[in-house]
N, C-alpha and C. Protein backbone atom coordinates (compact mmCIF):
# COMPACT_ATOMS: atom_id res chain seq x y z
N UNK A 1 0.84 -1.19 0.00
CA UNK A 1 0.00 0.00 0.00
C UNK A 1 0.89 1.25 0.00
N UNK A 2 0.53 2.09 -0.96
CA UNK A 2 1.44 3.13 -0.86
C UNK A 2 1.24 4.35 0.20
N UNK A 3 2.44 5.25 0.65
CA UNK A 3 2.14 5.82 1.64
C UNK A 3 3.23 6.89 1.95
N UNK A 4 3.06 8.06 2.06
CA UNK A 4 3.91 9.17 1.69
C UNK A 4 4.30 9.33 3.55
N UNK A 5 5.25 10.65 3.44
CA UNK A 5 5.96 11.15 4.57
C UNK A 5 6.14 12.27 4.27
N UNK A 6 5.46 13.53 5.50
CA UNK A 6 5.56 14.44 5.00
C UNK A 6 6.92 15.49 6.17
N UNK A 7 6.77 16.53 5.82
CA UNK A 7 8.02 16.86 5.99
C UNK A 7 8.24 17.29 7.75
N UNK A 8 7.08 17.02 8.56
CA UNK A 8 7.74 16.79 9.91
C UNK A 8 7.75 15.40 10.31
N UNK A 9 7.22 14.20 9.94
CA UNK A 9 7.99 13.23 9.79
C UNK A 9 9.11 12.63 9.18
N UNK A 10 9.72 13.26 8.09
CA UNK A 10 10.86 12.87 8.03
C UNK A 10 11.62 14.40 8.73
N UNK A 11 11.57 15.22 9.51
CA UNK A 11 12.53 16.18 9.96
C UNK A 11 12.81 15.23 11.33
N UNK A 12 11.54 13.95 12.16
CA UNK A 12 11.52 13.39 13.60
C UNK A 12 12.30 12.36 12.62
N UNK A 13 12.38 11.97 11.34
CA UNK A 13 13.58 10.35 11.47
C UNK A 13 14.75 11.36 11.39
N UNK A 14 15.20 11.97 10.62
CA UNK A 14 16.58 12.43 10.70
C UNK A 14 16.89 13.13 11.95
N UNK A 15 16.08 13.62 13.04
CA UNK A 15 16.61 13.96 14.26
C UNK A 15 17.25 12.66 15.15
N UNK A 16 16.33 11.22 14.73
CA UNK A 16 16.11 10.53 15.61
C UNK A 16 18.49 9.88 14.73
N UNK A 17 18.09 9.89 13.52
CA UNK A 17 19.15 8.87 12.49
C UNK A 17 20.34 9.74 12.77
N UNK A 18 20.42 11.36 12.92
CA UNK A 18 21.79 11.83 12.81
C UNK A 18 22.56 11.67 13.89
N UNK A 19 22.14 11.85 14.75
CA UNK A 19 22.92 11.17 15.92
C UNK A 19 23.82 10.28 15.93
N UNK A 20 23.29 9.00 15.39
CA UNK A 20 24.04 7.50 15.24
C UNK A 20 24.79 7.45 14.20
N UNK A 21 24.77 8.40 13.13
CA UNK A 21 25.06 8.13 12.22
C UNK A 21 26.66 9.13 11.77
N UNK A 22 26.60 9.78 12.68
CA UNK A 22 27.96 10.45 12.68
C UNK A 22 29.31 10.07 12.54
N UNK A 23 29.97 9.76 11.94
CA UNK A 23 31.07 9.25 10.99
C UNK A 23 30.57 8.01 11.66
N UNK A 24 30.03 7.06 12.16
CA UNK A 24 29.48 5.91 12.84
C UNK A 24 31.09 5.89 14.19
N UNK A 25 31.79 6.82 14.45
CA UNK A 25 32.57 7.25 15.09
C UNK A 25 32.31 7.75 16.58
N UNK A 26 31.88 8.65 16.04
CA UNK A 26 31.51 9.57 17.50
C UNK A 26 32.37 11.08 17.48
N UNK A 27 32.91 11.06 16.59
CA UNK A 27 33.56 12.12 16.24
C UNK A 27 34.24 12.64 15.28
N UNK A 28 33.69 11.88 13.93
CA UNK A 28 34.17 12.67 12.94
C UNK A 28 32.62 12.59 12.15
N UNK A 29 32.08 13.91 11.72
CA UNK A 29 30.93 13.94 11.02
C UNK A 29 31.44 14.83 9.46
N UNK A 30 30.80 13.96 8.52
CA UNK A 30 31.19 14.38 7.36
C UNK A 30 29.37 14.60 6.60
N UNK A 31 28.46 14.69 7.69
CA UNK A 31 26.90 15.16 7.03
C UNK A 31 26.54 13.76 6.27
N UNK A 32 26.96 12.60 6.81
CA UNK A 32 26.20 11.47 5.91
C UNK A 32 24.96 11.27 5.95
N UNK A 33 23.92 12.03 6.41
CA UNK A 33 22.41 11.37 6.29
C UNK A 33 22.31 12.33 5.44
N UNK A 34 22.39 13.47 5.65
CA UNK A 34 21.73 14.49 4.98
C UNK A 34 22.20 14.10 3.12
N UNK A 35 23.46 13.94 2.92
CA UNK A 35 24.34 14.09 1.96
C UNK A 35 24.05 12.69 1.58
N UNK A 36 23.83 11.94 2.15
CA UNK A 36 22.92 10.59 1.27
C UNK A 36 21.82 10.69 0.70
N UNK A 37 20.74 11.10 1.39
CA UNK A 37 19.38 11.18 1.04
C UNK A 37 19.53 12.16 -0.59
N UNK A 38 20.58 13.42 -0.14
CA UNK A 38 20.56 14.62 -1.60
C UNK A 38 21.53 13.79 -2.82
N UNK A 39 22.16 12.63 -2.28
CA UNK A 39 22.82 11.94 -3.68
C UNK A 39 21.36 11.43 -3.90
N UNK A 40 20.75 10.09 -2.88
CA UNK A 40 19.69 9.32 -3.39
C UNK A 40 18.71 9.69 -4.51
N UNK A 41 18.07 11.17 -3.86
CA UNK A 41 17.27 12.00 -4.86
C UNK A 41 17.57 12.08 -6.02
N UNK A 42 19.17 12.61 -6.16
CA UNK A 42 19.96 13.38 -7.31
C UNK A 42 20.14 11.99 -8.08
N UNK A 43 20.28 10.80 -7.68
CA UNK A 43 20.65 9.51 -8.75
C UNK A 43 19.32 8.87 -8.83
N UNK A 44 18.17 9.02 -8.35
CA UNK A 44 16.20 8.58 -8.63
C UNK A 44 16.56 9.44 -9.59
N UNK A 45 16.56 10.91 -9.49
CA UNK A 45 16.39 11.88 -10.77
C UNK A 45 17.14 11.74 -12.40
N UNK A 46 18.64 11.14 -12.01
CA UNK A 46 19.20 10.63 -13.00
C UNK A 46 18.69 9.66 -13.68
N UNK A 47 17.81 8.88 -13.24
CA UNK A 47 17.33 7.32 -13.59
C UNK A 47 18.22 6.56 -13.22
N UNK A 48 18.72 6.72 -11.84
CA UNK A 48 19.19 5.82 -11.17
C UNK A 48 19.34 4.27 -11.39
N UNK A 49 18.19 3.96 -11.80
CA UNK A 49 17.56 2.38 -12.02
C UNK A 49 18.59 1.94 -13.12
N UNK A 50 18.87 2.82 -14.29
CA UNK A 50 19.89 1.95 -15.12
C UNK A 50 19.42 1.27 -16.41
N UNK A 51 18.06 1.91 -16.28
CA UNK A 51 16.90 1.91 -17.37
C UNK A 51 16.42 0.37 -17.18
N UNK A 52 16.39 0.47 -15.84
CA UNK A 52 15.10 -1.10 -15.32
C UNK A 52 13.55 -0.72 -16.21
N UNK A 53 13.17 -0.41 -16.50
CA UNK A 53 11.86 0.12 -17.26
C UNK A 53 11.04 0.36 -15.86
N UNK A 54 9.74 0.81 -16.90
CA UNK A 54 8.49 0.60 -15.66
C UNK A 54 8.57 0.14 -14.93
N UNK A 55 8.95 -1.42 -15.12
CA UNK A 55 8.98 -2.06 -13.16
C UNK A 55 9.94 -1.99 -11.86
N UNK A 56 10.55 -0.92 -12.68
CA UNK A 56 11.20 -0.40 -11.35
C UNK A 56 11.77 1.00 -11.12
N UNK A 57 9.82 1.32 -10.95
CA UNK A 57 9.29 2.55 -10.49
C UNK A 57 9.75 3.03 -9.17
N UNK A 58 10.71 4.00 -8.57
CA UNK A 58 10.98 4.28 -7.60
C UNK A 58 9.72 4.83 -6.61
N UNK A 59 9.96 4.43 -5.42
CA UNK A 59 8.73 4.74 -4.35
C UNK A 59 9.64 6.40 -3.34
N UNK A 60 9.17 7.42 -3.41
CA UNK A 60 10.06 8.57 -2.68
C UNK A 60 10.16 8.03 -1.42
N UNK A 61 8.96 7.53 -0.55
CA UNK A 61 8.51 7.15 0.55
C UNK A 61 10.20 6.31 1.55
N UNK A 62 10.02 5.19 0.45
CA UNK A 62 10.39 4.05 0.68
C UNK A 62 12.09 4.50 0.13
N UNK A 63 12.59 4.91 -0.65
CA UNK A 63 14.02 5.74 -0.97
C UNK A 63 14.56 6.46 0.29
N UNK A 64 13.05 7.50 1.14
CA UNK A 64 13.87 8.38 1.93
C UNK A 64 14.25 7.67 3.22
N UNK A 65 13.39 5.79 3.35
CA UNK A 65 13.60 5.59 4.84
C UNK A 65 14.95 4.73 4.47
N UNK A 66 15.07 4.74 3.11
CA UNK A 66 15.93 3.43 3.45
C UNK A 66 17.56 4.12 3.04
N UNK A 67 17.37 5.52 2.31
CA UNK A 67 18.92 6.28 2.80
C UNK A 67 18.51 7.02 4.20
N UNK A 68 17.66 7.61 4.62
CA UNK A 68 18.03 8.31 6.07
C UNK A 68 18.40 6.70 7.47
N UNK A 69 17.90 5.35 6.97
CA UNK A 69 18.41 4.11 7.89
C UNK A 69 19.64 3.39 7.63
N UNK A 70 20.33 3.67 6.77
CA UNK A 70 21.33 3.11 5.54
C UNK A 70 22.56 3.63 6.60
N UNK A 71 22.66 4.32 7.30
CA UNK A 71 24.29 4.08 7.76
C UNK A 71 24.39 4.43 9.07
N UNK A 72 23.39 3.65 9.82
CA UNK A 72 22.78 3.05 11.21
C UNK A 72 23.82 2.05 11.14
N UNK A 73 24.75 1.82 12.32
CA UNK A 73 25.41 0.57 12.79
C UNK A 73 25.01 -0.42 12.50
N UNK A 74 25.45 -2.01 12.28
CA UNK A 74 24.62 -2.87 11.98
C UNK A 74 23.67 -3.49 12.97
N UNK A 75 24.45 -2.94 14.41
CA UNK A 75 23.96 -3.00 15.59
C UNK A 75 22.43 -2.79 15.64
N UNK A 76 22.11 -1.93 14.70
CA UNK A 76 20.89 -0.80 15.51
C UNK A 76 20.05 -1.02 14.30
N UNK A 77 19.76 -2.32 13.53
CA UNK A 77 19.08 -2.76 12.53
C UNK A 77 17.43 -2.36 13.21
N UNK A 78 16.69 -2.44 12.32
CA UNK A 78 15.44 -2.16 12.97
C UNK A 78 14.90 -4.00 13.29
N UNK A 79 14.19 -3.96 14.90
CA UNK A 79 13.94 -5.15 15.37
C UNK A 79 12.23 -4.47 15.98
N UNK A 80 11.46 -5.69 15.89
CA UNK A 80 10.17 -5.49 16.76
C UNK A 80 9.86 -4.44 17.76
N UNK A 81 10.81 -5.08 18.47
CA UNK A 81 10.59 -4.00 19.77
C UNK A 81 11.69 -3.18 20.08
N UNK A 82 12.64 -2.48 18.70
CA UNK A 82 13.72 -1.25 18.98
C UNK A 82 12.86 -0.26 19.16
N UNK A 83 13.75 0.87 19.33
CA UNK A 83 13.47 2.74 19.09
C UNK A 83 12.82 2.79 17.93
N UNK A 84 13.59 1.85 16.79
CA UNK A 84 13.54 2.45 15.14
C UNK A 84 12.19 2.26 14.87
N UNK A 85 11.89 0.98 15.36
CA UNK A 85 10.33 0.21 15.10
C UNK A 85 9.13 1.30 15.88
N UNK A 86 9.32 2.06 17.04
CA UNK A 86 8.32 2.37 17.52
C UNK A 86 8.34 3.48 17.60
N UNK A 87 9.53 4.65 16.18
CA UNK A 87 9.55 5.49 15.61
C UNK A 87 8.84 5.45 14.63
N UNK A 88 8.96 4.39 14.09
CA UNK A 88 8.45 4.31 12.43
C UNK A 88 6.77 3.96 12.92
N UNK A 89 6.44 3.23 13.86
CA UNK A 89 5.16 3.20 14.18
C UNK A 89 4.22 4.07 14.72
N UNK A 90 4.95 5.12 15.70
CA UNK A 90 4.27 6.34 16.27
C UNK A 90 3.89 6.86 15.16
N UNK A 91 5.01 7.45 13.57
CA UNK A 91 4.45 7.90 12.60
C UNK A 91 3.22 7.55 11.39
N UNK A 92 2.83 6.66 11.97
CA UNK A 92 2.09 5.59 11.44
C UNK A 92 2.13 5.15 9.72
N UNK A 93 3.47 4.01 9.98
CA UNK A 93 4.06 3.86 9.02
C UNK A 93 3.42 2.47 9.09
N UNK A 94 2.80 1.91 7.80
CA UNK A 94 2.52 0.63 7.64
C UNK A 94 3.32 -0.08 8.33
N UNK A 95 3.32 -1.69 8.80
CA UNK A 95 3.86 -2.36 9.47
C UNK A 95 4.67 -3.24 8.12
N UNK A 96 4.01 -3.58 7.13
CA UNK A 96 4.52 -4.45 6.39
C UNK A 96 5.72 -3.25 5.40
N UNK A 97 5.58 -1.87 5.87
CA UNK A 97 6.68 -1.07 4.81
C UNK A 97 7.80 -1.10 5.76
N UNK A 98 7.75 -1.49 7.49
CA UNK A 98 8.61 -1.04 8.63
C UNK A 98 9.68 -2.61 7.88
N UNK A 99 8.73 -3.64 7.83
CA UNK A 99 9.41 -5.26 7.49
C UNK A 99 9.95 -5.12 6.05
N UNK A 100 9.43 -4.31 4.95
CA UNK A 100 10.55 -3.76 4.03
C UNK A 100 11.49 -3.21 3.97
N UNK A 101 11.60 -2.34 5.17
CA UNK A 101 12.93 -1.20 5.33
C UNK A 101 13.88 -2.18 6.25
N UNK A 102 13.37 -3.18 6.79
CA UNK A 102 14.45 -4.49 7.56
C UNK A 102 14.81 -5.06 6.25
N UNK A 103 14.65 -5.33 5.38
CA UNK A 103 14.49 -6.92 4.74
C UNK A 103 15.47 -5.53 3.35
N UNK A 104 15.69 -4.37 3.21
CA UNK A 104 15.70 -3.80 2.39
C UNK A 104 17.34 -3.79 3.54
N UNK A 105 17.59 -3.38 4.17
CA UNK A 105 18.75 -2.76 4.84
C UNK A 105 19.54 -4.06 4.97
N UNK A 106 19.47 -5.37 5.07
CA UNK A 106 20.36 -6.15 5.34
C UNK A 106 20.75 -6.72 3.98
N UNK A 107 20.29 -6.11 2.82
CA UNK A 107 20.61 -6.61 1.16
C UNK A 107 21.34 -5.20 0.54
N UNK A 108 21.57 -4.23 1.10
CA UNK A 108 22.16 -3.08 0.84
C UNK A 108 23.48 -3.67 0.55
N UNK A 109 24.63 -4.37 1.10
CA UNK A 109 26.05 -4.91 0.84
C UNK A 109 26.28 -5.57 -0.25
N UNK A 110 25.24 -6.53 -0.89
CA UNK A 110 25.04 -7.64 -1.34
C UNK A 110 23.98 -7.98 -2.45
N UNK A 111 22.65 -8.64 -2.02
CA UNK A 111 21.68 -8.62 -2.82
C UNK A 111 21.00 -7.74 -3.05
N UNK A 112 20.88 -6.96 -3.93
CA UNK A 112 20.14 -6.05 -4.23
C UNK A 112 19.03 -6.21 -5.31
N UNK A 113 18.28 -5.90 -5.06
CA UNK A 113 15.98 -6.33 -5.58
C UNK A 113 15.91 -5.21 -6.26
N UNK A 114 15.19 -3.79 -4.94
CA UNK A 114 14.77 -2.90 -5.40
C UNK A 114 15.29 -1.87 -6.28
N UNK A 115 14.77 -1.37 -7.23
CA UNK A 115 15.47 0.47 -7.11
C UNK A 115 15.26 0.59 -6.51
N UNK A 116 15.16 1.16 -5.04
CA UNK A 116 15.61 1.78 -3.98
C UNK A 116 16.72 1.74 -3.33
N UNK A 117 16.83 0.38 -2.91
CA UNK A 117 17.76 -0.52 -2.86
C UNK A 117 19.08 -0.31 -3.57
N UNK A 118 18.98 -0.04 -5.13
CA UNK A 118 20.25 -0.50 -5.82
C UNK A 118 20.80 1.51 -5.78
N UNK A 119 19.81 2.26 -5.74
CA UNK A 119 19.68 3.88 -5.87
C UNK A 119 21.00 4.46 -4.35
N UNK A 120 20.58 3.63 -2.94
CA UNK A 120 20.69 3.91 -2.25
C UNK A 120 22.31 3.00 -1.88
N UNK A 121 22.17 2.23 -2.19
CA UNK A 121 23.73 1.40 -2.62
C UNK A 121 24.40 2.31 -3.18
N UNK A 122 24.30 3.00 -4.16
CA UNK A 122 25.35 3.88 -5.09
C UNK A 122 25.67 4.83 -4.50
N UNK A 123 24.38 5.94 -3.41
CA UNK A 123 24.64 6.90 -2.90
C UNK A 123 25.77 6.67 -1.59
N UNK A 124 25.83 5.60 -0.80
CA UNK A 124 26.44 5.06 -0.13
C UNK A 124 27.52 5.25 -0.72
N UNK A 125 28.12 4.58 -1.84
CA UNK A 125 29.33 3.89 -2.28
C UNK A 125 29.87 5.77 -2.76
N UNK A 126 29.27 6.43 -3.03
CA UNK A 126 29.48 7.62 -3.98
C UNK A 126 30.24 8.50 -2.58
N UNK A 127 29.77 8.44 -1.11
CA UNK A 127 30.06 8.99 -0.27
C UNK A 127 31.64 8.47 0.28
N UNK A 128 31.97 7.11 -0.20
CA UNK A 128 33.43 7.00 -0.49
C UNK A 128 34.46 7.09 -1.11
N UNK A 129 34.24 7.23 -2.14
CA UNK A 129 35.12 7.74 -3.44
C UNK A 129 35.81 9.50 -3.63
N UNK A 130 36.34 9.20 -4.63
CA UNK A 130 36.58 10.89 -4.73
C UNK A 130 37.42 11.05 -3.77
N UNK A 131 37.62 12.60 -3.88
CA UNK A 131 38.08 13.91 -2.50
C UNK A 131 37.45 13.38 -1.55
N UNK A 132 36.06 12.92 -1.50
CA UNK A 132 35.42 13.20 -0.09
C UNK A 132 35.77 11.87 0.46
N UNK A 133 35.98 10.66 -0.30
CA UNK A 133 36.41 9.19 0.32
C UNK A 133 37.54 9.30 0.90
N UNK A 134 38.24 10.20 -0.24
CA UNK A 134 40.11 10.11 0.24
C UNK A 134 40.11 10.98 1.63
N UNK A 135 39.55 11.99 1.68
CA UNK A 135 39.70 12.89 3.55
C UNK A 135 39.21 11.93 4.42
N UNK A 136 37.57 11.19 3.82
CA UNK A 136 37.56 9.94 5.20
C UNK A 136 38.76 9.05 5.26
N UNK A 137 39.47 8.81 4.25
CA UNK A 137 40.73 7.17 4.80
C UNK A 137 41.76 8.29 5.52
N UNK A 138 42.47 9.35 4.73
CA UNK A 138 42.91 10.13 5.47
C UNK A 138 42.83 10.69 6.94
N UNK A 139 41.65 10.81 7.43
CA UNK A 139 41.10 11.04 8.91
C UNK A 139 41.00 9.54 9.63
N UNK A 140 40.68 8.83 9.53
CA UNK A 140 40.29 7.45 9.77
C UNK A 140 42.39 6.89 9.97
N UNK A 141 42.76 7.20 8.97
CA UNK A 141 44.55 6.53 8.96
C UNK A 141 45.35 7.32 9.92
N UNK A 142 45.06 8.41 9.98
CA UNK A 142 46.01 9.45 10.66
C UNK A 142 45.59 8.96 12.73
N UNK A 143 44.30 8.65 12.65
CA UNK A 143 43.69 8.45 14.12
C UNK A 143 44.37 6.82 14.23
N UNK A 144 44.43 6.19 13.15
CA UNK A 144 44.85 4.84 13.31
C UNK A 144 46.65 4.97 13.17
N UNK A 145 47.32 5.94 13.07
CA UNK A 145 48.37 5.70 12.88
C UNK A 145 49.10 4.68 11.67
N UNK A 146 48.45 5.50 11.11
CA UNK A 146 48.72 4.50 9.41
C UNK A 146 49.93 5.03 9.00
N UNK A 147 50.95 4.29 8.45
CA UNK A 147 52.16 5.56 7.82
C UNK A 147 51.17 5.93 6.37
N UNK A 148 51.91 6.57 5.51
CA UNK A 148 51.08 7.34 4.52
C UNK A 148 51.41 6.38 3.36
N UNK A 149 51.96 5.12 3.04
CA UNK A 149 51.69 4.70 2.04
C UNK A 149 50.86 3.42 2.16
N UNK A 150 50.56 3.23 3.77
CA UNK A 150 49.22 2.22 4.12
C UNK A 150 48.16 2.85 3.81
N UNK A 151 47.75 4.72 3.78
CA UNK A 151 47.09 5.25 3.67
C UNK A 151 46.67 4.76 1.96
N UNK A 152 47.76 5.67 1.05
CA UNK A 152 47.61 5.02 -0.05
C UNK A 152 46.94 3.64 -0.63
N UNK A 153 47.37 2.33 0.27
CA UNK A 153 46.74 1.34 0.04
C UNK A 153 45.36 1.17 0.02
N UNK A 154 44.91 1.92 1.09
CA UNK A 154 43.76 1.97 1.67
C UNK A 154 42.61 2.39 0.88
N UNK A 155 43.17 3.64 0.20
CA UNK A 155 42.45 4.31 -0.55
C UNK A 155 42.05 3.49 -2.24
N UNK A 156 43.49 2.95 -2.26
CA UNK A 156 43.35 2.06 -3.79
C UNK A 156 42.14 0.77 -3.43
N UNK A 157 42.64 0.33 -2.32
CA UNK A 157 41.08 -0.92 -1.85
C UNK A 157 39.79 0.05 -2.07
N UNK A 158 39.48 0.78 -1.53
CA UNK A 158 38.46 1.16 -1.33
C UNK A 158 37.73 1.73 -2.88
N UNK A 159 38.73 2.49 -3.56
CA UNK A 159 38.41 2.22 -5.16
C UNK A 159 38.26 1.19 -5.72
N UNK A 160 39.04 0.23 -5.55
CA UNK A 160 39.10 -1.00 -6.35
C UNK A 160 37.82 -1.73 -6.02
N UNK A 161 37.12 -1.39 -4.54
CA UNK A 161 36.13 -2.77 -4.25
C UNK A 161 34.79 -1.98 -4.78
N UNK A 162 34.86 -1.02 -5.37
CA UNK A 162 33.63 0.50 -5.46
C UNK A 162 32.78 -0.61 -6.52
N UNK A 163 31.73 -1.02 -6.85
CA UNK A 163 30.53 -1.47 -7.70
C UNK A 163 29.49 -1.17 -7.63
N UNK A 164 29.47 0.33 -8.04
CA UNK A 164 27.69 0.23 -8.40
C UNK A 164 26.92 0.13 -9.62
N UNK A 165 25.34 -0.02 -8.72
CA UNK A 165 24.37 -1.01 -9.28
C UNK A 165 23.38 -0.39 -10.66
N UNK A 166 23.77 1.11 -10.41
CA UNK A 166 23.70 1.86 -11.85
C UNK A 166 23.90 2.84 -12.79
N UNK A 167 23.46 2.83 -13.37
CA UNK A 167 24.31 3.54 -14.43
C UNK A 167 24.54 4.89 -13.69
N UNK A 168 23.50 5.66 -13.11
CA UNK A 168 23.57 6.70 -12.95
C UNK A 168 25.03 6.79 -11.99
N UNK A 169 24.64 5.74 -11.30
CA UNK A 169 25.94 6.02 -9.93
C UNK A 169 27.93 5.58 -10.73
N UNK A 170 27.38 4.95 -11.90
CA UNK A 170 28.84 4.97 -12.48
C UNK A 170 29.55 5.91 -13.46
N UNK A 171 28.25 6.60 -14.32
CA UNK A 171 28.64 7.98 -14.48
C UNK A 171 29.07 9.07 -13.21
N UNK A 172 28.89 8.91 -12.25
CA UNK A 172 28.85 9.84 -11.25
C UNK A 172 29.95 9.52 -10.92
N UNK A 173 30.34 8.42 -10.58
CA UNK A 173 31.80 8.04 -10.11
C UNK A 173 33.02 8.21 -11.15
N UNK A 174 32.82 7.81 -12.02
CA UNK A 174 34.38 7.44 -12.84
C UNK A 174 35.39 8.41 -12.72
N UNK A 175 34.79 10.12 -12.73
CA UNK A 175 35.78 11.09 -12.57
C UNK A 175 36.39 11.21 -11.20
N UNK A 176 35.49 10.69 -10.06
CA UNK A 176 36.31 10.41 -8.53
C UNK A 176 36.46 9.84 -8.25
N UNK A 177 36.16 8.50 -9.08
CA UNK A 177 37.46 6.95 -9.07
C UNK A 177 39.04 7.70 -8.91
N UNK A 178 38.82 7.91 -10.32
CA UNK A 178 40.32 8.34 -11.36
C UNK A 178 40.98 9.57 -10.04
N UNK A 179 40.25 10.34 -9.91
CA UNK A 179 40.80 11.13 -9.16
C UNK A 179 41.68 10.49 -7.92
N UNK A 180 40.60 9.90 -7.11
CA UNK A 180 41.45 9.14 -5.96
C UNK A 180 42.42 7.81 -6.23
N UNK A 181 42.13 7.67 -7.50
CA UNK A 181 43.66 6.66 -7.85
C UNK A 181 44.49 7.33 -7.96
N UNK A 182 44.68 8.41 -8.54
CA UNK A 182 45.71 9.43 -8.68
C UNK A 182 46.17 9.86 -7.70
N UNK A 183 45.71 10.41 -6.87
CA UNK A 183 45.80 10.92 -5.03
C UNK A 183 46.59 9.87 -5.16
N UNK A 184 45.92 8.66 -4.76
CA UNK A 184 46.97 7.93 -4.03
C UNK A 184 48.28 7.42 -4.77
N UNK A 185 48.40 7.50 -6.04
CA UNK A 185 49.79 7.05 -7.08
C UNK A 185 50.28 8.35 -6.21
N UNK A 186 50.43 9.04 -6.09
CA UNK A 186 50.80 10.86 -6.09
C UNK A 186 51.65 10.57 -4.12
N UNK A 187 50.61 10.18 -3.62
CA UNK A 187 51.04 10.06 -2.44
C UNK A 187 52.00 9.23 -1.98
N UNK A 188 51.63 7.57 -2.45
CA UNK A 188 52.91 7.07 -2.26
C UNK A 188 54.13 7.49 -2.81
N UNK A 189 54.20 7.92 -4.05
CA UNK A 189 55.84 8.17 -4.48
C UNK A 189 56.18 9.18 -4.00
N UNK A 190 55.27 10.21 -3.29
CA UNK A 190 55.82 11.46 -2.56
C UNK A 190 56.29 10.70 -1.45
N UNK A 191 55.39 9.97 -0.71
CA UNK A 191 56.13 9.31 0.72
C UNK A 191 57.40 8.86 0.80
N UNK A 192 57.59 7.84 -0.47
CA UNK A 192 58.59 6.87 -0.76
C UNK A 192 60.03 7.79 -1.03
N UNK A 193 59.43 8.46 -1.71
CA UNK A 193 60.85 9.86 -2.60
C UNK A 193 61.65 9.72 -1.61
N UNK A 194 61.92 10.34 -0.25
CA UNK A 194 62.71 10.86 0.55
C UNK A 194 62.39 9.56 1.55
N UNK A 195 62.53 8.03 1.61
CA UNK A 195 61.94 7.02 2.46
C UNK A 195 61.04 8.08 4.18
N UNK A 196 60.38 8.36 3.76
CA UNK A 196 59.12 8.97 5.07
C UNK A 196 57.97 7.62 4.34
N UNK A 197 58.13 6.84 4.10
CA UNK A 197 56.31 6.49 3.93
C UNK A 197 56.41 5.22 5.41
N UNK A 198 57.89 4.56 6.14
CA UNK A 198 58.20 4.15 7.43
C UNK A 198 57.78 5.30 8.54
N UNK A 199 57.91 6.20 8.39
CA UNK A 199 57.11 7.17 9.34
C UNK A 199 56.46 7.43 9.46
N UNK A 200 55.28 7.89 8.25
CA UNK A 200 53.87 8.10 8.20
C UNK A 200 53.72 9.35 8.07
């Protein structure tokens, strides 16, 4: 059954989601709910889908719960009797759309069904790449004491494992693939030049 959200229910999920969702750290925030949901939109608007046709008509509803729940700990999955469940129920959110946004969040890594699903995968993956991926491994390596050509490594994995599910999200990427492969070619041989990449 279809079923909209209007804009002081989703202003009570993102009060309830930004919290947790802060670099999933506790102290480094780089705006991931907000800055998910405005890729999600921006790659539905592209035709995200990848030209699935008609049958895979994006739902706004069902897009905005499942990027504003999308980078919730795995901890804090929505269960019967959580917060998330008797958030989504105070708003009086169907019960069988609450058991879609479960059954939708644990196939986000992996199997992916919906456009929503495959829309919200990309926006995810898009929030690692690039400039903005390379300052998270950068912040994340420097707190871990990474020397700077583990950094480098880090950054090439995290390009290398990047697959998204459509078109829209691989046009979007390729120029901040390339970019952050470059960063990091750039970085190690700067490290290495003068042997500093043993120091960090």
């Amino acid at each position: 059954m279809p079923f909209t959200l209007d804009a002081a229910s989703k202003a009570r999920i993102l009060d309830f989601v930004r919290p947790l969702s802060v670099g999933l750290d506790g102290m480094t925030t780089f705006g991931f709910v907000e800055r998910r949901i405005k890729i999600a939109d921006f790659l539905e608007g592209e035709k995200g889908g990848g030209g699935a046709g008609r049958a895979g008509e994006v739902d706004p509803a069902r897009l905005f719960l499942l990027a504003a729940f999308a980078g919730l700990p795995s901890a804090r999955r929505i269960t019967s009797d959580g917060r998330e469940s008797l958030l989504l129920r105070s708003l009086h959110i169907p019960f069988e759309e609450i058991s879609l946004l479960s059954s939708s969040l644990t196939r986000l890594e992996s199997s992916l069904r919906s456009q929503e699903e495959k829309i919200v995968h990309d926006a995810m993956l898009l929030e690692s790449v690039g400039a903005y991926g390379v300052t998270q491994v950068l912040v994340s390596g420097a707190r871990e004491r990474m020397t700077l050509a583990e950094m480098a490594d880090e950054i090439d994995a995290r390009m290398d494992a990047a697959r998204f599910a459509t078109e829209a999200g691989r046009r979007l990427s390729a120029g901040r693939l390339a970019y952050a492969r470059d960063f990091a070619a750039k970085l190690r041989a700067e490290a290495a030049e003068f042997g500093a990449a043993g120091s960090g």
